[in-house]
PDB file of N, CA and C in Angstrom:
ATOM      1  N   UNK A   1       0.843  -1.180   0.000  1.00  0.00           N
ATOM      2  CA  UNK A   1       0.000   0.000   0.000  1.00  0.00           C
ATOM      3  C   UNK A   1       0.891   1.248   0.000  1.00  0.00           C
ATOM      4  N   UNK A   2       0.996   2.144  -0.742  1.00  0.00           N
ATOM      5  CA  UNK A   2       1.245   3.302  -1.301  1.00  0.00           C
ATOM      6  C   UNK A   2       0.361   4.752  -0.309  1.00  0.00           C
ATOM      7  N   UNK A   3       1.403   5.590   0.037  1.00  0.00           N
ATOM      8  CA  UNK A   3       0.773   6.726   0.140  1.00  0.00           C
ATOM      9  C   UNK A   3       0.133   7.693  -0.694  1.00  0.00           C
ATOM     10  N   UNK A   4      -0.460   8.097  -0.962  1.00  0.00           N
ATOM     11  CA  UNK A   4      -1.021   8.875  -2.231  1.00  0.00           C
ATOM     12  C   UNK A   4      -0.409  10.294  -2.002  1.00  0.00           C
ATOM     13  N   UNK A   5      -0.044  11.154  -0.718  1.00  0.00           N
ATOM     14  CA  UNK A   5       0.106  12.053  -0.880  1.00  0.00           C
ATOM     15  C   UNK A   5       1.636  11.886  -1.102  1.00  0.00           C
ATOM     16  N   UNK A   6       2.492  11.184  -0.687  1.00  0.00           N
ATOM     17  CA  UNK A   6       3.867  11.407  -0.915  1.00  0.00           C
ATOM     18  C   UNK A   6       3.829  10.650  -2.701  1.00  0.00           C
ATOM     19  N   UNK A   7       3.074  10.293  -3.313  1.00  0.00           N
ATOM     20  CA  UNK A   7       3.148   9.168  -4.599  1.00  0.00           C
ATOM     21  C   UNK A   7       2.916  11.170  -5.587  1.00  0.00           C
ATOM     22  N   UNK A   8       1.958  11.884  -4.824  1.00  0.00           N
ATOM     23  CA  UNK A   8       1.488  12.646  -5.537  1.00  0.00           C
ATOM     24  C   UNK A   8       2.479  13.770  -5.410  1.00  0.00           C
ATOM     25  N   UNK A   9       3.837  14.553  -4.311  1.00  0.00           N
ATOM     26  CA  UNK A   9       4.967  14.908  -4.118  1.00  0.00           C
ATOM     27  C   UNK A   9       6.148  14.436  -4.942  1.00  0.00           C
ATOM     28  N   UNK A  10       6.215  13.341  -5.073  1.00  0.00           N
ATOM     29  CA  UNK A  10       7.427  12.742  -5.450  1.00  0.00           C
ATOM     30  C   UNK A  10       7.167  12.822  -7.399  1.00  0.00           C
ATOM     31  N   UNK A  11       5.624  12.360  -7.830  1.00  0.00           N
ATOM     32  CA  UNK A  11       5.455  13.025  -9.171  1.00  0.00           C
ATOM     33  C   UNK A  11       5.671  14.328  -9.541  1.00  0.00           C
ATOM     34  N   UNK A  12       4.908  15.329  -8.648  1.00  0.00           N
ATOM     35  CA  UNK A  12       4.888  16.584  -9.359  1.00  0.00           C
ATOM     36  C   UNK A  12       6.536  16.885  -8.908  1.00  0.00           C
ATOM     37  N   UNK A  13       7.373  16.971  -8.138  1.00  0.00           N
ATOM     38  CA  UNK A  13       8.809  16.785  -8.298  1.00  0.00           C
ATOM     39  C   UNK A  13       9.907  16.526  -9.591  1.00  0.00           C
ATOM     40  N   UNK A  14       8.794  15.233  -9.903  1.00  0.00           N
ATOM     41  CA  UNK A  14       9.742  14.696 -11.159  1.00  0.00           C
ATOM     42  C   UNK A  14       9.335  15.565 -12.229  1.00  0.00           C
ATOM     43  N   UNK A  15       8.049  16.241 -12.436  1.00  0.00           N
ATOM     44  CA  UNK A  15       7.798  16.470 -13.256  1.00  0.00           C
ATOM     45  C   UNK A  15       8.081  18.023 -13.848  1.00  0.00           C
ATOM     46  N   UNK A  16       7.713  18.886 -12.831  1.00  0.00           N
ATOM     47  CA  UNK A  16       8.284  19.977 -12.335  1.00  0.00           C
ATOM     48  C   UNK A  16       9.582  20.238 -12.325  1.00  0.00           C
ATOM     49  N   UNK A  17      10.299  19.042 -12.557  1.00  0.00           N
ATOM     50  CA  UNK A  17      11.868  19.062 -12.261  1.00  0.00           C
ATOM     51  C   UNK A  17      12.370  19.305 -11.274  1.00  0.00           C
ATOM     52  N   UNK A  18      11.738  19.037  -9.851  1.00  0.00           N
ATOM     53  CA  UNK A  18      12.422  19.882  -8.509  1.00  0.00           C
ATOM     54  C   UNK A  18      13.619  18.847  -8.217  1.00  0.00           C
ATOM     55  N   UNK A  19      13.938  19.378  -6.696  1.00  0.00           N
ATOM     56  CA  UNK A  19      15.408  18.511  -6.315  1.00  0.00           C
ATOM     57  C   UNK A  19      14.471  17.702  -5.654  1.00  0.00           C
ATOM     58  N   UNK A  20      15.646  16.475  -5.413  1.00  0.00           N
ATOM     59  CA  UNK A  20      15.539  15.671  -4.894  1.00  0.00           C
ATOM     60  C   UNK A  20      16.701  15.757  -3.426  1.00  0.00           C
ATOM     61  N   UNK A  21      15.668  16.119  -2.123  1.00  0.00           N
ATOM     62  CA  UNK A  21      16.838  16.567  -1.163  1.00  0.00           C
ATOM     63  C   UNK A  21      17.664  15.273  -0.705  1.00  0.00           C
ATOM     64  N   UNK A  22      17.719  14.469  -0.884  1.00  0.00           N
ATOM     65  CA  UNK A  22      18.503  13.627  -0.657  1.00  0.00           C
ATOM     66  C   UNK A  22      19.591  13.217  -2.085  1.00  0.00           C
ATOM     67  N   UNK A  23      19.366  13.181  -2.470  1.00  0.00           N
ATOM     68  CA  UNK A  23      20.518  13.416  -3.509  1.00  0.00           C
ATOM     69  C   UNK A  23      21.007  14.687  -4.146  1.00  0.00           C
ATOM     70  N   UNK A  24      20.600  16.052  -3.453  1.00  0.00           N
ATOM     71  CA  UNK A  24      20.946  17.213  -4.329  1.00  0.00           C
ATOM     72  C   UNK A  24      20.726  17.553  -5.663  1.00  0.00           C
ATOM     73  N   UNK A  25      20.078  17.070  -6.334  1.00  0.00           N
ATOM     74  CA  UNK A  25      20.303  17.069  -7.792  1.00  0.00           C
ATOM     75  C   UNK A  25      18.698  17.253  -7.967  1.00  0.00           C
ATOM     76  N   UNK A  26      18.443  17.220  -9.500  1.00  0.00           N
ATOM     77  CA  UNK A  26      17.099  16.943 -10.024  1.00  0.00           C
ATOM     78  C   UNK A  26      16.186  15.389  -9.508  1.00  0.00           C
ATOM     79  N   UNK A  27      15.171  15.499  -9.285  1.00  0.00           N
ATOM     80  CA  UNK A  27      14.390  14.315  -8.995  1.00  0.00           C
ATOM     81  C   UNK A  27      14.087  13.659 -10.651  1.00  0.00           C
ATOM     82  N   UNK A  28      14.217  12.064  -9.720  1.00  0.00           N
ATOM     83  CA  UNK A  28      14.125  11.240 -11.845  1.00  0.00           C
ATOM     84  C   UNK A  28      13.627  10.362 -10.688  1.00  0.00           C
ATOM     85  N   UNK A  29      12.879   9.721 -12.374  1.00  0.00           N
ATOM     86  CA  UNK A  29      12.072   8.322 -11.893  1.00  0.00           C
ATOM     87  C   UNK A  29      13.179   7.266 -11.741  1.00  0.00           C
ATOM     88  N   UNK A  30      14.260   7.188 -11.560  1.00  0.00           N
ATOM     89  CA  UNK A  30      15.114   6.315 -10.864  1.00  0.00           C
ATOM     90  C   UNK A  30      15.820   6.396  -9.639  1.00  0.00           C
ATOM     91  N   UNK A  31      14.959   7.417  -9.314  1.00  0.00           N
ATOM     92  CA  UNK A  31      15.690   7.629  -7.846  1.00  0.00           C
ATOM     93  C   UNK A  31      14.123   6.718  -6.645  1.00  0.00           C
ATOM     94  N   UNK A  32      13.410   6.503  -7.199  1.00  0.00           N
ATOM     95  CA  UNK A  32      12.266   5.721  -6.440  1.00  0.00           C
ATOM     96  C   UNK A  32      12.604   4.092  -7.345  1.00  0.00           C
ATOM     97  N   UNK A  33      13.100   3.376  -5.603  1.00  0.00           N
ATOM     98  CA  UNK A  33      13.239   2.225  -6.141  1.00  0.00           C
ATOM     99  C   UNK A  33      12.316   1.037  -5.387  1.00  0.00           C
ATOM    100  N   UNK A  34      11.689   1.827  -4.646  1.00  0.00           N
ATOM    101  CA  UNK A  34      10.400   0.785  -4.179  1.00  0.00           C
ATOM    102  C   UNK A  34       9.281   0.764  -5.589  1.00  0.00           C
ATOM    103  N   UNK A  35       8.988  -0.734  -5.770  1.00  0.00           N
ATOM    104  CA  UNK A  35       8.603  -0.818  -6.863  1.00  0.00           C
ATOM    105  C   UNK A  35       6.799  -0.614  -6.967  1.00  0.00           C
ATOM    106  N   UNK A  36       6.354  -0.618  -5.520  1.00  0.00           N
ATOM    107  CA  UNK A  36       5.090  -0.359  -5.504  1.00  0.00           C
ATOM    108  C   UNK A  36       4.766   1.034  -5.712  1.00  0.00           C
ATOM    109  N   UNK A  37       5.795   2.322  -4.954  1.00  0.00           N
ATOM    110  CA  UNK A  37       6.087   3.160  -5.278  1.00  0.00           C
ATOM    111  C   UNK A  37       6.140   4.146  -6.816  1.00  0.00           C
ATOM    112  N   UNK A  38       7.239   2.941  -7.390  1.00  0.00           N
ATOM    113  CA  UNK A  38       7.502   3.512  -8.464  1.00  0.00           C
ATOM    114  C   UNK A  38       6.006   3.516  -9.957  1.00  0.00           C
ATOM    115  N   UNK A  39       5.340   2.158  -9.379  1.00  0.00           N
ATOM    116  CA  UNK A  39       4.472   1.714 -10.450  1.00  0.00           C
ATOM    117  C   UNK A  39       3.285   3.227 -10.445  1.00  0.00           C
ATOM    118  N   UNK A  40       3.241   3.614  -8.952  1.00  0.00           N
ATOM    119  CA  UNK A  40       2.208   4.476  -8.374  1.00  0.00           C
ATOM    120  C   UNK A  40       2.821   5.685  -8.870  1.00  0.00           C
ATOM    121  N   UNK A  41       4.125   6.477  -8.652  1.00  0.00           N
ATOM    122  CA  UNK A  41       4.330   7.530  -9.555  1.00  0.00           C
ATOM    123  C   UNK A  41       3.960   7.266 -10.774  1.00  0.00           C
ATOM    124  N   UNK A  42       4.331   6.081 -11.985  1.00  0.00           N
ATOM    125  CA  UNK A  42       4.349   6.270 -12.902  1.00  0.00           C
ATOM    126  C   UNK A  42       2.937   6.618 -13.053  1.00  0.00           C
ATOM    127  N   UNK A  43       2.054   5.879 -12.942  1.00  0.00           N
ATOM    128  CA  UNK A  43       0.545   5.764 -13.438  1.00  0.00           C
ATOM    129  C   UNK A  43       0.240   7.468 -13.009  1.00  0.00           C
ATOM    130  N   UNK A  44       0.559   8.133 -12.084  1.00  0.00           N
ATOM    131  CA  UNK A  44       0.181   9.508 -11.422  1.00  0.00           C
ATOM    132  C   UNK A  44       0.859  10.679 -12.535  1.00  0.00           C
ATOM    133  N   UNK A  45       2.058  10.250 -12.980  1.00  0.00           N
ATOM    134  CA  UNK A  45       2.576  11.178 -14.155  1.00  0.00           C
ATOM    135  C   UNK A  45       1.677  10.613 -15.836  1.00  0.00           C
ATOM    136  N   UNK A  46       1.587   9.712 -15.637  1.00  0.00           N
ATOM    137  CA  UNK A  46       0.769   9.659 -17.121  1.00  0.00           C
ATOM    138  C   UNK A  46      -0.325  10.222 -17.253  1.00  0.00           C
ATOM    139  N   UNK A  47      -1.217  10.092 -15.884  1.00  0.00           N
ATOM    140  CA  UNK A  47      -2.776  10.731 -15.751  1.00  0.00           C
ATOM    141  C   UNK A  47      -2.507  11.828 -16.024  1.00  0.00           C
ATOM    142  N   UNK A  48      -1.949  12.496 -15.252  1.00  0.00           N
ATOM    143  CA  UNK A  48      -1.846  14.284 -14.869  1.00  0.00           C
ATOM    144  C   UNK A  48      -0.654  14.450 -16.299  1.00  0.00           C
ATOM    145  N   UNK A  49       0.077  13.886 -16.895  1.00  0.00           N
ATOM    146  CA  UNK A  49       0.223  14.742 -18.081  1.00  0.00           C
ATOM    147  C   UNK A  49      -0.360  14.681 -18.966  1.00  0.00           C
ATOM    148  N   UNK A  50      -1.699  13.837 -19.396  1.00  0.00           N
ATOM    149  CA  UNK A  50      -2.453  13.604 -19.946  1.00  0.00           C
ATOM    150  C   UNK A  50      -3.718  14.404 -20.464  1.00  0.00           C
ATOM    151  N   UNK A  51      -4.248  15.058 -18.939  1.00  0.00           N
ATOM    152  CA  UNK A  51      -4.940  16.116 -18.478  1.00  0.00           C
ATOM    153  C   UNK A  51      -4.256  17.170 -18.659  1.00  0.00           C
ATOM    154  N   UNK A  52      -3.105  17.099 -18.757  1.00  0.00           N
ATOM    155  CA  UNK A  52      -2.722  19.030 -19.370  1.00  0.00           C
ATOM    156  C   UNK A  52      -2.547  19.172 -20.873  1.00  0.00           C
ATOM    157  N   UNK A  53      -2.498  17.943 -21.478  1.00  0.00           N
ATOM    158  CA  UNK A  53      -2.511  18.196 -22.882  1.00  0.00           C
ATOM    159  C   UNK A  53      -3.745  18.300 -23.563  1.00  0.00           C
ATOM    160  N   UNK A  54      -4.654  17.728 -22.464  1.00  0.00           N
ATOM    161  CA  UNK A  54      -6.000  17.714 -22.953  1.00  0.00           C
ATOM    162  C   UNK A  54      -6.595  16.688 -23.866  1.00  0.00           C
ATOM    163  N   UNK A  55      -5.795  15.547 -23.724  1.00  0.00           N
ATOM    164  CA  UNK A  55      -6.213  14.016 -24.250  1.00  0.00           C
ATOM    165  C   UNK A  55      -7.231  13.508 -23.617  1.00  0.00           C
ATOM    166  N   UNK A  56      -7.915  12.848 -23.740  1.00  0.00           N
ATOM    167  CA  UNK A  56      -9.075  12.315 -23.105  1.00  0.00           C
ATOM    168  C   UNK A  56      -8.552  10.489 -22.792  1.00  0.00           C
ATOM    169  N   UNK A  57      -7.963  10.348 -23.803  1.00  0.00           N
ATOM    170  CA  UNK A  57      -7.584   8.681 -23.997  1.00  0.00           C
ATOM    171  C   UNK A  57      -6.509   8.632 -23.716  1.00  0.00           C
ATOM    172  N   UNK A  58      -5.879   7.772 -22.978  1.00  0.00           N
ATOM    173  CA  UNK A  58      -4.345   7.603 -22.607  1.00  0.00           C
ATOM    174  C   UNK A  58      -3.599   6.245 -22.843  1.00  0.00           C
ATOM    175  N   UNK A  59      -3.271   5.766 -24.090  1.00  0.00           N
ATOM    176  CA  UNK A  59      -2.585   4.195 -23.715  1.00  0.00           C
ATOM    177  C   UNK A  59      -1.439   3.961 -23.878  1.00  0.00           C
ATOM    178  N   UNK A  60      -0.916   2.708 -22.576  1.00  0.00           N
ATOM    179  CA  UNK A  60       0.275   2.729 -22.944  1.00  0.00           C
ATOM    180  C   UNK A  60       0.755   1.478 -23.374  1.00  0.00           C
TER     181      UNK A  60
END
């Protein structure tokens, strides 16, 4: 089980390009290596960039 609010931090991070304070640098989807984690960002960055382009259909 996944937190939603840190799943929903750690996306807009990546996406936004913010740091990642533990490594100093830019946040990337390889810096989340819990895999329940990672499956939960991904699906959270596809939705929400999906919705800003204004696609209705999303497949991957």
């Amino acid at each position: 089980m996944v937190n939603e609010i840190v799943v929903r931090i750690i996306a807009e991070r990546i996406m936004n390009k913010g740091l990642n304070p533990l490594r100093k640098r830019l946040f990337e989807l390889d810096d989340v290596t819990n895999v329940d984690y990672r499956k939960a960002v991904e699906d959270y960055i596809i939705t929400n960039t999906a919705d800003a382009t204004g696609e209705d259909f999303v497949t991957q």
